[in-house]
PDB file of N, CA and C in Angstrom:
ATOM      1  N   UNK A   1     -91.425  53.043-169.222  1.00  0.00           N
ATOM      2  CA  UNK A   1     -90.756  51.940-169.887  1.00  0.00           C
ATOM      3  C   UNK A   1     -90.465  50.839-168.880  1.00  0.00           C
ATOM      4  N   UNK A   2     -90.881  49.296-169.083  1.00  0.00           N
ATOM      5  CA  UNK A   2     -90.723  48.244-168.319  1.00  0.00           C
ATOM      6  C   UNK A   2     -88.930  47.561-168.856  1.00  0.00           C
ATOM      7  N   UNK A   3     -89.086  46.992-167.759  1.00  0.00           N
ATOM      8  CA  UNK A   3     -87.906  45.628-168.020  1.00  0.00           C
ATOM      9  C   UNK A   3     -86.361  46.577-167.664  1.00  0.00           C
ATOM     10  N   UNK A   4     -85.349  45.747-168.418  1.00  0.00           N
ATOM     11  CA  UNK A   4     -84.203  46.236-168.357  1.00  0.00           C
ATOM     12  C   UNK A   4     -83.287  46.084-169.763  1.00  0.00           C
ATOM     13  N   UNK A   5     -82.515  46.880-170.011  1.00  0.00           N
ATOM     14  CA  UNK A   5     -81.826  47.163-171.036  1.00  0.00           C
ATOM     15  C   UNK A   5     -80.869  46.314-171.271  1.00  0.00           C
ATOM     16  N   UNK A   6     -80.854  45.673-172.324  1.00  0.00           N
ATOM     17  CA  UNK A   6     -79.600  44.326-172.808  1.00  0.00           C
ATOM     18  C   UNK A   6     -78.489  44.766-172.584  1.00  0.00           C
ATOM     19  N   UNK A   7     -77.957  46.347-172.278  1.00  0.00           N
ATOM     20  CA  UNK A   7     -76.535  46.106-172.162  1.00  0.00           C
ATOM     21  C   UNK A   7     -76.492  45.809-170.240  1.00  0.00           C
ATOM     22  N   UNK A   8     -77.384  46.257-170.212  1.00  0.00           N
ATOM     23  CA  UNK A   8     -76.862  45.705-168.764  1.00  0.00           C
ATOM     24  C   UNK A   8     -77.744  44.293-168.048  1.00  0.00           C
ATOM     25  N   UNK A   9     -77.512  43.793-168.867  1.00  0.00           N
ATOM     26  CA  UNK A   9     -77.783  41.855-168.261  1.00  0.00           C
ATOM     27  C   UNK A   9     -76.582  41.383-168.318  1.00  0.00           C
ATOM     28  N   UNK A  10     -76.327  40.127-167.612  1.00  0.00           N
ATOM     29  CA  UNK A  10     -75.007  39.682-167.672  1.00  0.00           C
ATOM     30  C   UNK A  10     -74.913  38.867-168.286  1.00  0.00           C
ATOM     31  N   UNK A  11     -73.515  38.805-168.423  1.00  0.00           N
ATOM     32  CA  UNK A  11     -73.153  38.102-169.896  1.00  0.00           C
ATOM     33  C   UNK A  11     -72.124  37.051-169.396  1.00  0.00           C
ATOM     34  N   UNK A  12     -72.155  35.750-170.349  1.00  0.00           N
ATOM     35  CA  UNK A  12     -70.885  34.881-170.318  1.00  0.00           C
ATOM     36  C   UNK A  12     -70.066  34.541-171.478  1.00  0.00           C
ATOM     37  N   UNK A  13     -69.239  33.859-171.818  1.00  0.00           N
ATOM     38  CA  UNK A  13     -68.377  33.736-172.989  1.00  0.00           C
ATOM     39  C   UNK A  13     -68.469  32.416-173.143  1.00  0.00           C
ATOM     40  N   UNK A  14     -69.277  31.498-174.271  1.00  0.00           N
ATOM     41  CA  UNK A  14     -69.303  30.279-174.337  1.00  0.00           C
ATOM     42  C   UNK A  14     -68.054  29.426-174.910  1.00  0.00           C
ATOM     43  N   UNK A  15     -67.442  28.177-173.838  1.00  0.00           N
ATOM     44  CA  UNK A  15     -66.917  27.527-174.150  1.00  0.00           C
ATOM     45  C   UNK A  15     -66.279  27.055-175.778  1.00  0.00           C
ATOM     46  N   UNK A  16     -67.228  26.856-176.418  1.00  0.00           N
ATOM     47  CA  UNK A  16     -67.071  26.451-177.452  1.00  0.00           C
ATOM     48  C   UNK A  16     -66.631  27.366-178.602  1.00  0.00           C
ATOM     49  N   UNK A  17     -67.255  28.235-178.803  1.00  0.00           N
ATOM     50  CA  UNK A  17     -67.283  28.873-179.950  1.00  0.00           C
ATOM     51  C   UNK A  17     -66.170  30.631-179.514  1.00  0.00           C
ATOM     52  N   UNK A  18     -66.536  31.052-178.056  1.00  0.00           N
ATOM     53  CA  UNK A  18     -66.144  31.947-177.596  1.00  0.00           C
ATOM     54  C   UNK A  18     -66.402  33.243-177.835  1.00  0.00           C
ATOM     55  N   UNK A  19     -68.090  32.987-178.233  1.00  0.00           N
ATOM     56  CA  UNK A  19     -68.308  34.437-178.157  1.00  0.00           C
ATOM     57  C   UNK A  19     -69.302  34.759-176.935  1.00  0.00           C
ATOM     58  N   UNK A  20     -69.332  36.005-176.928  1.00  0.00           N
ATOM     59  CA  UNK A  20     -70.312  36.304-175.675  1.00  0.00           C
ATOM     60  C   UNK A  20     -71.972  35.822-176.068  1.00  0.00           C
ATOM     61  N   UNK A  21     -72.460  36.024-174.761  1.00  0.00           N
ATOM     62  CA  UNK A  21     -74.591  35.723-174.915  1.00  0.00           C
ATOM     63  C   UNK A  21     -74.514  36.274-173.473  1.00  0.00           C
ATOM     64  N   UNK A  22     -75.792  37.170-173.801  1.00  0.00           N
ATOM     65  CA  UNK A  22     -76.652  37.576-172.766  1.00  0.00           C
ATOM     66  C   UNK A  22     -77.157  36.905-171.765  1.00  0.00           C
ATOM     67  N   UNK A  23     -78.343  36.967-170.522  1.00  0.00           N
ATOM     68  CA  UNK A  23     -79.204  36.415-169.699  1.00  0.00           C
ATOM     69  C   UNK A  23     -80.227  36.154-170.335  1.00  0.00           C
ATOM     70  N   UNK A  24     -81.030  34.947-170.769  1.00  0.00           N
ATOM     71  CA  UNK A  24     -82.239  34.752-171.307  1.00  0.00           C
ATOM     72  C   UNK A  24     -83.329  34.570-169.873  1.00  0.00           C
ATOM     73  N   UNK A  25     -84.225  34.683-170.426  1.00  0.00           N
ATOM     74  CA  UNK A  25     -85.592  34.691-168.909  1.00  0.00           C
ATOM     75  C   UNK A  25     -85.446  33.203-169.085  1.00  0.00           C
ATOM     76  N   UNK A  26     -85.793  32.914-170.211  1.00  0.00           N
ATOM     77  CA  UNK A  26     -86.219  31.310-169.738  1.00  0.00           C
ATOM     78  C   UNK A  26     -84.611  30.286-168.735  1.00  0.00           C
ATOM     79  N   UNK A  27     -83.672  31.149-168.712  1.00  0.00           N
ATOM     80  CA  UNK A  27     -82.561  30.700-168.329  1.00  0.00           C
ATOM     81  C   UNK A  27     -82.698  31.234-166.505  1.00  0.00           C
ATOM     82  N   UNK A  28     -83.388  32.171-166.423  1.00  0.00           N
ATOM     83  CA  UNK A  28     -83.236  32.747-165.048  1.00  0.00           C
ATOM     84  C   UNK A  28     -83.247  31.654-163.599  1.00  0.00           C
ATOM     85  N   UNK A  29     -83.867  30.647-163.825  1.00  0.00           N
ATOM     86  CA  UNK A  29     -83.637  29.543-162.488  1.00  0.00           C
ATOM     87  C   UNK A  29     -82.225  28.684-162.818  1.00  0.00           C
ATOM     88  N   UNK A  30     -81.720  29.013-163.542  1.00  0.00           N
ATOM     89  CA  UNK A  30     -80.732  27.929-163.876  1.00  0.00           C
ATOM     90  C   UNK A  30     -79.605  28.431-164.653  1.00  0.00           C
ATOM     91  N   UNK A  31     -79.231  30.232-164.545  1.00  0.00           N
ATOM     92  CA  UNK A  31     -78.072  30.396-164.879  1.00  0.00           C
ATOM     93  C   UNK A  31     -76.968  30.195-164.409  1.00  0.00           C
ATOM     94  N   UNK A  32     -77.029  29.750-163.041  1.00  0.00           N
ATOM     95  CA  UNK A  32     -75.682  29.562-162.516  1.00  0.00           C
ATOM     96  C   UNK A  32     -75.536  27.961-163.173  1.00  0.00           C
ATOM     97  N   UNK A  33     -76.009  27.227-163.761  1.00  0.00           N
ATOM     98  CA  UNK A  33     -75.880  26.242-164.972  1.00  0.00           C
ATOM     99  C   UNK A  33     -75.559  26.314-166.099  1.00  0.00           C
ATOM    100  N   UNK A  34     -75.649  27.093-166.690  1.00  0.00           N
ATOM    101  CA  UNK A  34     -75.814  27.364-168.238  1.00  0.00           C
ATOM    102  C   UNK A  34     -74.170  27.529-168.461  1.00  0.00           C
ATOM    103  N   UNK A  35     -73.739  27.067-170.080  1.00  0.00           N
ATOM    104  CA  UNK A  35     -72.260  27.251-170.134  1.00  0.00           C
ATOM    105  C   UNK A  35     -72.182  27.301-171.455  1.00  0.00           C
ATOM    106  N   UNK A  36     -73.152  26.951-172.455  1.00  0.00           N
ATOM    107  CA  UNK A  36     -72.751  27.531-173.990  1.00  0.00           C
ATOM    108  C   UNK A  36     -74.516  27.877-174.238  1.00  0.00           C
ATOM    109  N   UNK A  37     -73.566  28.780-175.335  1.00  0.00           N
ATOM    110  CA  UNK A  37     -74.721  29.845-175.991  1.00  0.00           C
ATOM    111  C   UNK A  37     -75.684  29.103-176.535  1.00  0.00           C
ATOM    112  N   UNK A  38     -75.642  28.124-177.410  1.00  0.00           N
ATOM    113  CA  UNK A  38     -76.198  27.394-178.071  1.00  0.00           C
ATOM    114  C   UNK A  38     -76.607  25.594-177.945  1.00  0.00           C
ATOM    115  N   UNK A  39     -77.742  24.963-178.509  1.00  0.00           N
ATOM    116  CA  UNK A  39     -77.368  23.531-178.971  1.00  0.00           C
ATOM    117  C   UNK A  39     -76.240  22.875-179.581  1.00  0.00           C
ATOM    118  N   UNK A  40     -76.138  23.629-180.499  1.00  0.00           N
ATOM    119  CA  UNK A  40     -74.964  23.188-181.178  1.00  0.00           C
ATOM    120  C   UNK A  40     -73.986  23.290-180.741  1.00  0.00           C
ATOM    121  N   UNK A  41     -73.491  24.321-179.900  1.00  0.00           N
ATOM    122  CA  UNK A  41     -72.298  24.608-178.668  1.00  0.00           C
ATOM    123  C   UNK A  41     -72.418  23.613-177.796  1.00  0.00           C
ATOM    124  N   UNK A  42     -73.284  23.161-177.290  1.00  0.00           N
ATOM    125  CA  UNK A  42     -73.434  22.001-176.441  1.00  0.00           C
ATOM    126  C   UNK A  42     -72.931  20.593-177.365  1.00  0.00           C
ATOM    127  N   UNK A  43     -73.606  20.599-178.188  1.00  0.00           N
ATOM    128  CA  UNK A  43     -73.491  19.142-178.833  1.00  0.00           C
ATOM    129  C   UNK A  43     -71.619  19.445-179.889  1.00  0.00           C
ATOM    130  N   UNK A  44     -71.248  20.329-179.884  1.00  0.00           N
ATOM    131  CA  UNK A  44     -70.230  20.355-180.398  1.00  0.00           C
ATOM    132  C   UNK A  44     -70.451  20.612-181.570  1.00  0.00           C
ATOM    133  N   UNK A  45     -71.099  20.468-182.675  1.00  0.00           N
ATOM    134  CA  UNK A  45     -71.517  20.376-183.789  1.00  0.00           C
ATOM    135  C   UNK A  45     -70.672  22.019-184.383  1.00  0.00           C
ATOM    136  N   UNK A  46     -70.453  22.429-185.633  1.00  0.00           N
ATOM    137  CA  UNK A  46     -69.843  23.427-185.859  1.00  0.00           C
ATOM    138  C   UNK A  46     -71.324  24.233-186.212  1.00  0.00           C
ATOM    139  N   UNK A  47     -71.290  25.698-186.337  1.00  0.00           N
ATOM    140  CA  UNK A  47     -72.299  26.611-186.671  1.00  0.00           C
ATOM    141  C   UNK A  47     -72.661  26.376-187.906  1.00  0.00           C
ATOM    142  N   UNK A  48     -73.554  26.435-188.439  1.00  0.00           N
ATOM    143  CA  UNK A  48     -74.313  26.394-189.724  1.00  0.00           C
ATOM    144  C   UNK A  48     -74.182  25.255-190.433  1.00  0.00           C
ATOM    145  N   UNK A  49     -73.479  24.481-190.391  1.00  0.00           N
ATOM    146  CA  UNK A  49     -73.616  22.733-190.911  1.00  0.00           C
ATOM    147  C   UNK A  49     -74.379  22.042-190.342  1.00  0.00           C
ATOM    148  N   UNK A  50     -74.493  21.560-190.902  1.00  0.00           N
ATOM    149  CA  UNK A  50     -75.246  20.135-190.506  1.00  0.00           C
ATOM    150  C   UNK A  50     -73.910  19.302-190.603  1.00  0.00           C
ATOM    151  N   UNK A  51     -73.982  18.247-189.613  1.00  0.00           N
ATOM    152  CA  UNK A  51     -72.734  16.968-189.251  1.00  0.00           C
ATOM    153  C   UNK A  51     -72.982  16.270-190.696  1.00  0.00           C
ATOM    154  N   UNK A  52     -71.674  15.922-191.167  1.00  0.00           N
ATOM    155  CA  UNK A  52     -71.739  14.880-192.162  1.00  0.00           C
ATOM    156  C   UNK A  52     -71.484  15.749-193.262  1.00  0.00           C
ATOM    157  N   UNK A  53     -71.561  16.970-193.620  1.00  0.00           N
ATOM    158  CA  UNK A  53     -71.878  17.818-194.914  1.00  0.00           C
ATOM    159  C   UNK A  53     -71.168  18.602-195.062  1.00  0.00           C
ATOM    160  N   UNK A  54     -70.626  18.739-196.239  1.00  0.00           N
ATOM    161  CA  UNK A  54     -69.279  19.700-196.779  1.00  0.00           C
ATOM    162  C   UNK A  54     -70.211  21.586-196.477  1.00  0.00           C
ATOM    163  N   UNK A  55     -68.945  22.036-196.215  1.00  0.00           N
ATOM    164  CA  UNK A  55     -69.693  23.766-196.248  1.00  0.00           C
ATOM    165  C   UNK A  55     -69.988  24.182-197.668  1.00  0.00           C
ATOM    166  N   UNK A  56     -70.413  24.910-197.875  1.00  0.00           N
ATOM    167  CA  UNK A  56     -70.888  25.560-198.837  1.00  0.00           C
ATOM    168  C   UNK A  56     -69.022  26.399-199.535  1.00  0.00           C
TER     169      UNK A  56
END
C-alpha cells in the first residue's frame, strides 16, 4: 500500500468558518501559506449561497 493515511496529515482550523481541513498535495509548496479551507472562506462569502440570495 502507497501514500499515507488522512488521519495522519496535518490539519488546520479555518479562520472563517472554523472547521478543520486536511494537507492537500496541490497545497504542499505553500502550506505554511494556506489559512482557509475554502474560496468562499477566503472571499468571505457564506457556504452554499450564492451573495445576493435568500437561503432556501
Amino acid at each position: 500500500m502507497r501514500g499515507v493515511r488522512k488521519a495522519d496529515l496535518p490539519t488546520k482550523t479555518c479562520p472563517a468558518c472554523g472547521r478543520p481541513f486536511a494537507w492537500r498535495k496541490k497545497w504542499a509548496r505553500c502550506w505554511a501559506e494556506v489559512r482557509f479551507c475554502s474560496d468562499a472562506c477566503r472571499k468571505g462569502t457564506p457556504r452554499g449561497r450564492e451573495p445576493g440570495r435568500p437561503g432556501r
